[in-house]
Protein backbone atom coordinates (compact mmCIF):
# COMPACT_ATOMS: atom_id res chain seq x y z
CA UNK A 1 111.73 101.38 86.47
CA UNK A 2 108.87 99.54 86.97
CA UNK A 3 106.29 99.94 89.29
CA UNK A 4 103.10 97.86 88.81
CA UNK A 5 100.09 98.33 91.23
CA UNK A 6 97.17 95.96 91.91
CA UNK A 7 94.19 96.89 93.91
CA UNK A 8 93.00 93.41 95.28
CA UNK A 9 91.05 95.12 98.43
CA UNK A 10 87.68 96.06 96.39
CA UNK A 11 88.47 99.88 98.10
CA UNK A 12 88.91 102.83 95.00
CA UNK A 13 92.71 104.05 95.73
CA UNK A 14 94.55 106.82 94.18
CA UNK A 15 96.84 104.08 92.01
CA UNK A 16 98.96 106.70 90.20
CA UNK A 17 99.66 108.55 93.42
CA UNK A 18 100.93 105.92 94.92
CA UNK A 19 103.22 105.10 91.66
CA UNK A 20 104.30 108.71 91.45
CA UNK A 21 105.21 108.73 95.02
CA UNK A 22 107.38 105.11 94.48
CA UNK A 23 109.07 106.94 92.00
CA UNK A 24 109.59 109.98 93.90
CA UNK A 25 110.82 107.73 96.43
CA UNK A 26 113.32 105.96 94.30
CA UNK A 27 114.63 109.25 92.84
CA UNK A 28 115.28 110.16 96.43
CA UNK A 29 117.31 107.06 97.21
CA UNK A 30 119.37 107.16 94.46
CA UNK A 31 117.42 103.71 93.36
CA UNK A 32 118.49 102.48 89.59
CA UNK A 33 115.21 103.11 87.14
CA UNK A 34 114.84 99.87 86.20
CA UNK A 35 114.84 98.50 89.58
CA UNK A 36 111.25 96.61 89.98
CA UNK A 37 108.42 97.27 93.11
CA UNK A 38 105.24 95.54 93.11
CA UNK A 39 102.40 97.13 95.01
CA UNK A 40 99.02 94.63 96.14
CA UNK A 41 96.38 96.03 97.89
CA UNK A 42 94.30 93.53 99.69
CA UNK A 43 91.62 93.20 102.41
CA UNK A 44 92.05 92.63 105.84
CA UNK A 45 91.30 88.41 105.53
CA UNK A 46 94.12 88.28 103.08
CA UNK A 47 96.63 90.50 105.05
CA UNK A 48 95.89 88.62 108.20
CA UNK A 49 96.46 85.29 106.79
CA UNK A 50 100.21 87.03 105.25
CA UNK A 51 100.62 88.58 108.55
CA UNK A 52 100.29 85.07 110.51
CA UNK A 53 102.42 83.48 107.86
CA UNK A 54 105.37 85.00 107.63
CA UNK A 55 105.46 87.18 110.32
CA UNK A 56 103.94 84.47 113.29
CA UNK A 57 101.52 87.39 114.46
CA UNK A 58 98.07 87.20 114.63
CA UNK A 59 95.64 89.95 113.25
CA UNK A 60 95.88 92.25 110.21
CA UNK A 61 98.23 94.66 109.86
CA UNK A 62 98.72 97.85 107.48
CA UNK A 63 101.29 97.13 105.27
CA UNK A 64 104.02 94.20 104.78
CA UNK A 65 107.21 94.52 102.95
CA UNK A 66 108.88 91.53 100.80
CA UNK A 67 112.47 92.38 99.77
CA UNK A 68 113.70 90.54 96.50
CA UNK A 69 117.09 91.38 95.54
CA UNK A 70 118.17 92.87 98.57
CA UNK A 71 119.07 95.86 97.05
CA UNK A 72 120.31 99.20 99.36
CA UNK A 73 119.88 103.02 98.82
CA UNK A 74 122.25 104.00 96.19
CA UNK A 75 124.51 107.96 96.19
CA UNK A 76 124.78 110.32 93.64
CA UNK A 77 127.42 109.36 92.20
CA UNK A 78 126.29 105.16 92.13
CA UNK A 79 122.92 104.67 91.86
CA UNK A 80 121.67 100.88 93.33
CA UNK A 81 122.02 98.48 90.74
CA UNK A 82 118.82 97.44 88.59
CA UNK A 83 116.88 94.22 90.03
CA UNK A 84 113.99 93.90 91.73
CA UNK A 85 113.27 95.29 95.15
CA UNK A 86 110.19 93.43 96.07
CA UNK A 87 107.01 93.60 97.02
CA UNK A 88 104.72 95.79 99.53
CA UNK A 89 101.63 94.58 100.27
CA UNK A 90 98.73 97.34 101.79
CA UNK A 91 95.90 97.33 103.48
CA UNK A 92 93.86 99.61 102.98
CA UNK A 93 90.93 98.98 105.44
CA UNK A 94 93.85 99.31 108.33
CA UNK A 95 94.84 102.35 106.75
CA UNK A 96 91.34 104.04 107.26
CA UNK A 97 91.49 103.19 111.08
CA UNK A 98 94.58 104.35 111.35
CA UNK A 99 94.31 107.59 108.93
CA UNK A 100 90.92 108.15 111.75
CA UNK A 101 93.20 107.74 114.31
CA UNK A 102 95.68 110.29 112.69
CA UNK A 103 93.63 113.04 111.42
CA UNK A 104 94.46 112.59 108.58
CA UNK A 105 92.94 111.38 105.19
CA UNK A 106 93.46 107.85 104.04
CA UNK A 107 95.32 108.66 100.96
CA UNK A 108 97.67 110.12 102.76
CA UNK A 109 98.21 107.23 105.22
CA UNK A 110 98.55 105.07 102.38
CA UNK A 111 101.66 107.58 101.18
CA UNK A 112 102.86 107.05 104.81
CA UNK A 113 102.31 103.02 104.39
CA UNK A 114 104.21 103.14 101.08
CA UNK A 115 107.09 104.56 101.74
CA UNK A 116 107.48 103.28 104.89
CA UNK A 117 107.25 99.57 102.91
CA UNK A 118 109.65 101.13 100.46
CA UNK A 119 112.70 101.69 102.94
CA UNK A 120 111.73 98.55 104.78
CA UNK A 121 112.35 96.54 100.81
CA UNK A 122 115.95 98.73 100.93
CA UNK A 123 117.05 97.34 104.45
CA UNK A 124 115.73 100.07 106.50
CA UNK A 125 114.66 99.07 110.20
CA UNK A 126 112.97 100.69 113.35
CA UNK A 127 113.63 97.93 116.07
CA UNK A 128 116.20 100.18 117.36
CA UNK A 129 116.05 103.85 118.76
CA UNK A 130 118.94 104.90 116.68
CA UNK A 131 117.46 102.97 113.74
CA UNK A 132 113.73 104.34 113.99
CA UNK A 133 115.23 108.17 114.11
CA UNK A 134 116.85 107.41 111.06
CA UNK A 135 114.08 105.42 109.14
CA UNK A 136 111.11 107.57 109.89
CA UNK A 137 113.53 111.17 109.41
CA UNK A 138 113.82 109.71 105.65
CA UNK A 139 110.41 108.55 105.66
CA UNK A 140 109.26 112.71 106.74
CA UNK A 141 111.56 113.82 104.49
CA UNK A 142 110.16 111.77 101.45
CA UNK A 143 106.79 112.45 102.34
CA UNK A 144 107.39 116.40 102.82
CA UNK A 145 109.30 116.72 99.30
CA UNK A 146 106.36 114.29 97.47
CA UNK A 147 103.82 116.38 98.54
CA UNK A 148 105.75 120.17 97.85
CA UNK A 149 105.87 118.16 94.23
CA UNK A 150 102.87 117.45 94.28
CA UNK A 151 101.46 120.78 94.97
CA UNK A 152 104.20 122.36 91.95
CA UNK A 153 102.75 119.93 89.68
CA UNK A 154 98.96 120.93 89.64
């Protein structure tokens, strides 16, 4: 699988973090391993003007998802065929407002960001109660296993 990065938004990320936690990610969905996910970083002009454009909303946002192939979660026993899931696009100068807001660090709103990008490129959706409990339970669950993995790793 291929996950390529780029770090338009002139702010130092943790690149390989992020890439570690898309695979993570992937792993957890039962997503094929050659399946494809692009990653931008840009600044806040940049995501603003995407934000207006496809989207018809006005101001930046934190992170935008653009789904390719349409592909879906996969199981165990069928993993989601190879192709390419899209791109996400992050902000990471939202992200630090945010992350304030949180208490939390940046890089670890920028895990949030990710996967939450991720499950939006597989068809996940929060516009809906019933939806959003479902979305953000995976989302916590990724997050909590990626960082116990993290932690094993070091």
């Amino acid at each position: 699988m291929a996950v390529e990065i780029n770090n338009e938004s002139g702010i130092p990320v943790d690149e390989a973090s992020l890439q570690r936690l898309a695979l993570h990610a992937f792993d957890h969905l039962n997503v094929h391993r050659d399946a494809e996910l692009a990653i931008v970083l840009v600044d806040e002009a940049a995501i603003e003007q995407l934000h207006v454009q496809w989207m018809d909303e006005p101001g930046p946002t934190d992170v935008l998802s653009f789904p390719m192939d349409e592909l879906r979660p996969g199981s165990d026993d069928e993993p989601t065929p190879p192709g390419l899931l899209g791109d996400i696009v992050l902000c990471p100068q939202v992200a630090t407002a945010q992350a304030e807001t949180a208490g939390h660090s940046v890089h670890d709103e920028l895990l949030l960001l990710t996967t939450h990008g991720i499950l939006h490129l597989l068809g996940f959706d929060h516009a809906e109660p019933d939806d959003e409990k479902e979305m953000f339970g995976i989302q916590r669950d990724i997050l909590v296993s990626f960082t116990l993995a993290e932690r094993r790793s070091r």
